[in-house]
Protein backbone atom coordinates (compact mmCIF):
# COMPACT_ATOMS: atom_id res chain seq x y z
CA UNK A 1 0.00 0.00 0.00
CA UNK A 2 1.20 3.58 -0.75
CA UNK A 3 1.00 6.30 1.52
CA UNK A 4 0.86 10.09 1.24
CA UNK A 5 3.25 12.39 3.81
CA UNK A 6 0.18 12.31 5.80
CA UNK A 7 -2.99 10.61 7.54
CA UNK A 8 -6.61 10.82 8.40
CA UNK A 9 -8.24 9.79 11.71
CA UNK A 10 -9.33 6.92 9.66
CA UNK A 11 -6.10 5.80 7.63
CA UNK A 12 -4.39 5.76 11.38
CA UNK A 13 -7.32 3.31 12.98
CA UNK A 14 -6.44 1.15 9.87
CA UNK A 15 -2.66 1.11 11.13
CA UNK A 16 -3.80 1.16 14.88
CA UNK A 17 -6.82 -1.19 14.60
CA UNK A 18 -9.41 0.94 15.87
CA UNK A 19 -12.36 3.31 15.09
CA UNK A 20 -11.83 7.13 13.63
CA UNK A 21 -13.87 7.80 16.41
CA UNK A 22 -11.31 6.42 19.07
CA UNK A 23 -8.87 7.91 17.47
CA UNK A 24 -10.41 11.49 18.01
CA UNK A 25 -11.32 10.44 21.65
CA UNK A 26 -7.39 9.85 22.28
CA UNK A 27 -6.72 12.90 20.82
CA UNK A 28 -9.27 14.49 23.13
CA UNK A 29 -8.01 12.98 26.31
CA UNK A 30 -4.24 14.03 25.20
CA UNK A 31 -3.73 9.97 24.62
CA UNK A 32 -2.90 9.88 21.33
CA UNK A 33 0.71 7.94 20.88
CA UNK A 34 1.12 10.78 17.71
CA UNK A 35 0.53 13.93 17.87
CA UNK A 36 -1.46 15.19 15.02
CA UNK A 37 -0.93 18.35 13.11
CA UNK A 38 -4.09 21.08 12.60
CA UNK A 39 -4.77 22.26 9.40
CA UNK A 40 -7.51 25.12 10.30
CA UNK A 41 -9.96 22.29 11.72
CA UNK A 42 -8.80 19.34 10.06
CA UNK A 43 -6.44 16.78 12.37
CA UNK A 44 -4.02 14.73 10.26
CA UNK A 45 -0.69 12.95 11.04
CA UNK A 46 2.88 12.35 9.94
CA UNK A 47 2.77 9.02 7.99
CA UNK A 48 6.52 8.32 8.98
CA UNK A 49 5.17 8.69 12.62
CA UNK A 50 2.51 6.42 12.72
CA UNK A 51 4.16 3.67 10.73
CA UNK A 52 6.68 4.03 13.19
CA UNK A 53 4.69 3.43 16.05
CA UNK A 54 3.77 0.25 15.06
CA UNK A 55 7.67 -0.50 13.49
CA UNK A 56 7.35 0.09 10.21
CA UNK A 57 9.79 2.46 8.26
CA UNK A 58 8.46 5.35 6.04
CA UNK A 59 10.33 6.02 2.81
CA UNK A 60 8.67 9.21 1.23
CA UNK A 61 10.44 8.78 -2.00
CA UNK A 62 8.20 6.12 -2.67
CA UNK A 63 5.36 6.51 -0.46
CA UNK A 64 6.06 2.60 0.94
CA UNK A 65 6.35 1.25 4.32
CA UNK A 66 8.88 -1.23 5.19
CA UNK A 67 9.26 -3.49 8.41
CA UNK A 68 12.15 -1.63 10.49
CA UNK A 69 13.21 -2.45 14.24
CA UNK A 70 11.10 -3.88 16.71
CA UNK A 71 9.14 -1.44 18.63
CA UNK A 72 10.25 -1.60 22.43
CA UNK A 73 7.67 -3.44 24.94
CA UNK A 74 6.04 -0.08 26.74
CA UNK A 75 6.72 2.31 23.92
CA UNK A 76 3.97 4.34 23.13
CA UNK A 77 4.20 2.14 19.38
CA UNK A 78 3.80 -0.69 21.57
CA UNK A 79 0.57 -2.47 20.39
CA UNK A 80 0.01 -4.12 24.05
CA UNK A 81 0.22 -0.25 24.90
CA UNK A 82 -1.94 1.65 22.13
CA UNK A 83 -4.59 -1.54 22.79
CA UNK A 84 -4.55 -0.18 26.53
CA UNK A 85 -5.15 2.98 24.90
CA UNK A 86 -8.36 2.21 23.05
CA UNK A 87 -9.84 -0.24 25.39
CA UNK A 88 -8.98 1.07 28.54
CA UNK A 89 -12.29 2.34 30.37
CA UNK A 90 -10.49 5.06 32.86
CA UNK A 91 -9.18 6.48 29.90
CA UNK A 92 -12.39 6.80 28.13
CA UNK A 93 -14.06 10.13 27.13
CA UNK A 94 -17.04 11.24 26.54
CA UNK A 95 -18.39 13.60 22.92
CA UNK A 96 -20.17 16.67 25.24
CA UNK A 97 -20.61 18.54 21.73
């Protein structure tokens, strides 16, 4: 799959394995393993960021992600850690608008 310099809320639950929506709740809750970027009102974020945080390399040249070194147990690219994340209830939000 080719990627562009950057993602939506949607491309990174693809990576992640979880919901657009959760995504935007971690964001909410200042969870979110990446930070994203704001353009006006739109969130996206760094492709070579994300694919890192699950240990994948980023080669913009080619817009292609490669496996790279193992992400450390306990790193926020951890996926025991970004499950804890998502499914954690204590560090669930709620949408009040």
């Amino acid at each position: 799959m080719k990627f562009g310099l950057t993602m939506n809320a949607e491309q990174v639950g693809e990576i992640w394995g979880c919901s657009a929506w959760t995504i935007y709740q971690m964001v909410g809750a200042g969870r979110c393993p990446v930070e994203p970027l704001r353009l006006g009102r739109k969130l996206v974020w760094p492709t070579a960021s994300v694919l890192a945080s699950v240990g994948l390399h980023f080669d913009p040249a080619t817009g292609l992600a490669s496996v790279g070194d193992e992400t450390p147990p306990g790193s926020p690219g951890d996926i025991a850690t970004l499950h804890s994340l998502t499914t954690d209830p204590t560090r669930a939000t709620t949408d009040a608008g």
